[in-house]
Protein backbone atom coordinates (compact mmCIF):
# COMPACT_ATOMS: atom_id res chain seq x y z
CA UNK A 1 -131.59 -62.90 -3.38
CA UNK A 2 -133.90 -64.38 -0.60
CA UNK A 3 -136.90 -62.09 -0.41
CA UNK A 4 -136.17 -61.30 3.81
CA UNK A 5 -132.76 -60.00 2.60
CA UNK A 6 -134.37 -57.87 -0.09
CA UNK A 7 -137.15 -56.52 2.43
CA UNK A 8 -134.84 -56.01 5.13
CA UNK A 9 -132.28 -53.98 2.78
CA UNK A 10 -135.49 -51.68 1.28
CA UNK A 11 -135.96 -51.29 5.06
CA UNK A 12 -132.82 -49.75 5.91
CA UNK A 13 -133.00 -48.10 2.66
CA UNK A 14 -136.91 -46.75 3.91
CA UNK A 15 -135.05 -43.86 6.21
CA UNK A 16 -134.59 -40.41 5.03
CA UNK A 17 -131.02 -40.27 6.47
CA UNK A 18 -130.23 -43.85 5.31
CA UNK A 19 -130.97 -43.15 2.15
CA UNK A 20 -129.14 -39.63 2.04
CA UNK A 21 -126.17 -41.91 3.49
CA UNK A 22 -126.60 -44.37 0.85
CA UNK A 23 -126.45 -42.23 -1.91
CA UNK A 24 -123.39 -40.22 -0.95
CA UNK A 25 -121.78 -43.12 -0.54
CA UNK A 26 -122.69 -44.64 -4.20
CA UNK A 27 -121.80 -41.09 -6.01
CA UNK A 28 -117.79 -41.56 -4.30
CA UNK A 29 -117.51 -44.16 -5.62
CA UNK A 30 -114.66 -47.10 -5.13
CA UNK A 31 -112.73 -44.78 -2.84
CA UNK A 32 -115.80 -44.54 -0.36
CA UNK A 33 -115.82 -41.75 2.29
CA UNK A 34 -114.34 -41.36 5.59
CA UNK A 35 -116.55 -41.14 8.35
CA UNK A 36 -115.81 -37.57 9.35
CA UNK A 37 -116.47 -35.90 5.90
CA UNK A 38 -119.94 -37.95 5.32
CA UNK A 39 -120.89 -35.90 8.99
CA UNK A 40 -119.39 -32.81 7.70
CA UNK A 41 -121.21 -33.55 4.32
CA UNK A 42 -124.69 -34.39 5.59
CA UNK A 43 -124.75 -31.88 8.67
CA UNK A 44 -126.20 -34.37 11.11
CA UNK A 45 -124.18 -35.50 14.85
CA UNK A 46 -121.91 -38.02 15.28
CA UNK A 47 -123.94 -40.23 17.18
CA UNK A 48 -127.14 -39.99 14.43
CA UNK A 49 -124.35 -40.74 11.77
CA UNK A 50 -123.13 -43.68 13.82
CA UNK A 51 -126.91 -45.43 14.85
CA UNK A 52 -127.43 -45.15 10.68
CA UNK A 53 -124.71 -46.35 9.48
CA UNK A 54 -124.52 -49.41 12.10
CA UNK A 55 -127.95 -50.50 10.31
CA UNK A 56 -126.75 -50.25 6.32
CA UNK A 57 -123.61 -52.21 7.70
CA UNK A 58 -126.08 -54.91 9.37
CA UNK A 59 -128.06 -55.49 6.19
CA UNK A 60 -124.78 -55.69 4.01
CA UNK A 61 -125.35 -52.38 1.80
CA UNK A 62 -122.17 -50.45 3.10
CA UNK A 63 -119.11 -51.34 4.46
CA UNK A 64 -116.68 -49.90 6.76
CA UNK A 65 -112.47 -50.22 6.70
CA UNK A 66 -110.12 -48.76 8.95
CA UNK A 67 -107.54 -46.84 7.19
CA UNK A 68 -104.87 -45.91 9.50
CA UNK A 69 -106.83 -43.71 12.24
CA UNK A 70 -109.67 -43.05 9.61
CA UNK A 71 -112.81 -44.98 9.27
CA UNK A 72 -114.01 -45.30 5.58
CA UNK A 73 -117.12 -45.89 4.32
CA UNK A 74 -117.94 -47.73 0.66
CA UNK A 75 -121.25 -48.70 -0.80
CA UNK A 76 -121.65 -52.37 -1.59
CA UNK A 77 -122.29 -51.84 -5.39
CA UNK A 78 -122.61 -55.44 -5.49
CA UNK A 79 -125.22 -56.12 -2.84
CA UNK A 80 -126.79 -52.86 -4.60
CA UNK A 81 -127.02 -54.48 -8.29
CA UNK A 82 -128.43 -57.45 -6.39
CA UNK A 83 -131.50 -55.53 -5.17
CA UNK A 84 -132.36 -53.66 -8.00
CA UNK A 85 -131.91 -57.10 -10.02
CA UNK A 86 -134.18 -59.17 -7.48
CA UNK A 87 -136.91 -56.35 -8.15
CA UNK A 88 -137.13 -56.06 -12.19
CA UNK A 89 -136.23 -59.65 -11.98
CA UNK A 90 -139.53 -60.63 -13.07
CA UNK A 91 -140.57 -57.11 -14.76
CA UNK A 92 -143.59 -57.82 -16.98
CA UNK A 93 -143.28 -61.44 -16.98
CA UNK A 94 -147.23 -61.74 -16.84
CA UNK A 95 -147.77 -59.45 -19.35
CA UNK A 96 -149.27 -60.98 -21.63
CA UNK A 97 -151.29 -63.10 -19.93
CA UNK A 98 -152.85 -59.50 -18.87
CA UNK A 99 -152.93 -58.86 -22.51
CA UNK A 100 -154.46 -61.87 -23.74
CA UNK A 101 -157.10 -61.49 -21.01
CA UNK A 102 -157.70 -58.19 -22.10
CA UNK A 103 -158.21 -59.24 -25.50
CA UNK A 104 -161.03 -62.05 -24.56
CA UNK A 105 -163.10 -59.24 -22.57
């Protein structure tokens, strides 16, 4: 992952409501939730719903499918994984030059 597309997804992520979004989203699961229940769910107006969900869809971390007249909303589980791998991609890997160092002082 490019390190724009992992700032710009921590970004989106960076908002209260984005996040609270987010994570209902991730705990349905494959089925995703319509529209109308994540509102009903999270207590906030349409239009708030609408502006916050519009930026998770721009960075690629939800998605959005019409289902007859409903409008369902799944996390991106793959875009998701590819986040949390970019950051413990390199998890410790100068370790033990910190540890050598340490041990010369």
């Amino acid at each position: 992952m490019k390190i724009d597309d992992a700032a710009a997804r921590l970004e989106a992520l960076g908002s209260p409501t984005r996040l609270k979004i987010y994570r209902v989203l991730v705990r349905a699961g494959s089925v995703g939730m319509p529209v109308g229940r994540l509102q009903e769910r999270l207590k906030i107006p349409a239009s708030t719903l609408s502006h916050h969900v519009k930026a998770l869809v721009s960075v690629g971390l939800i998605t959005q499918v019409r289902e007859g007249t409903t409008l369902v909303c799944h996390a991106e589980y793959d875009t998701m994984r590819g986040l949390v791998d970019f950051l413990v991609d390199e998890c410790c890997v100068d370790e033990n030059q910190c540890k050598e160092t340490q041990t010369a002082a």
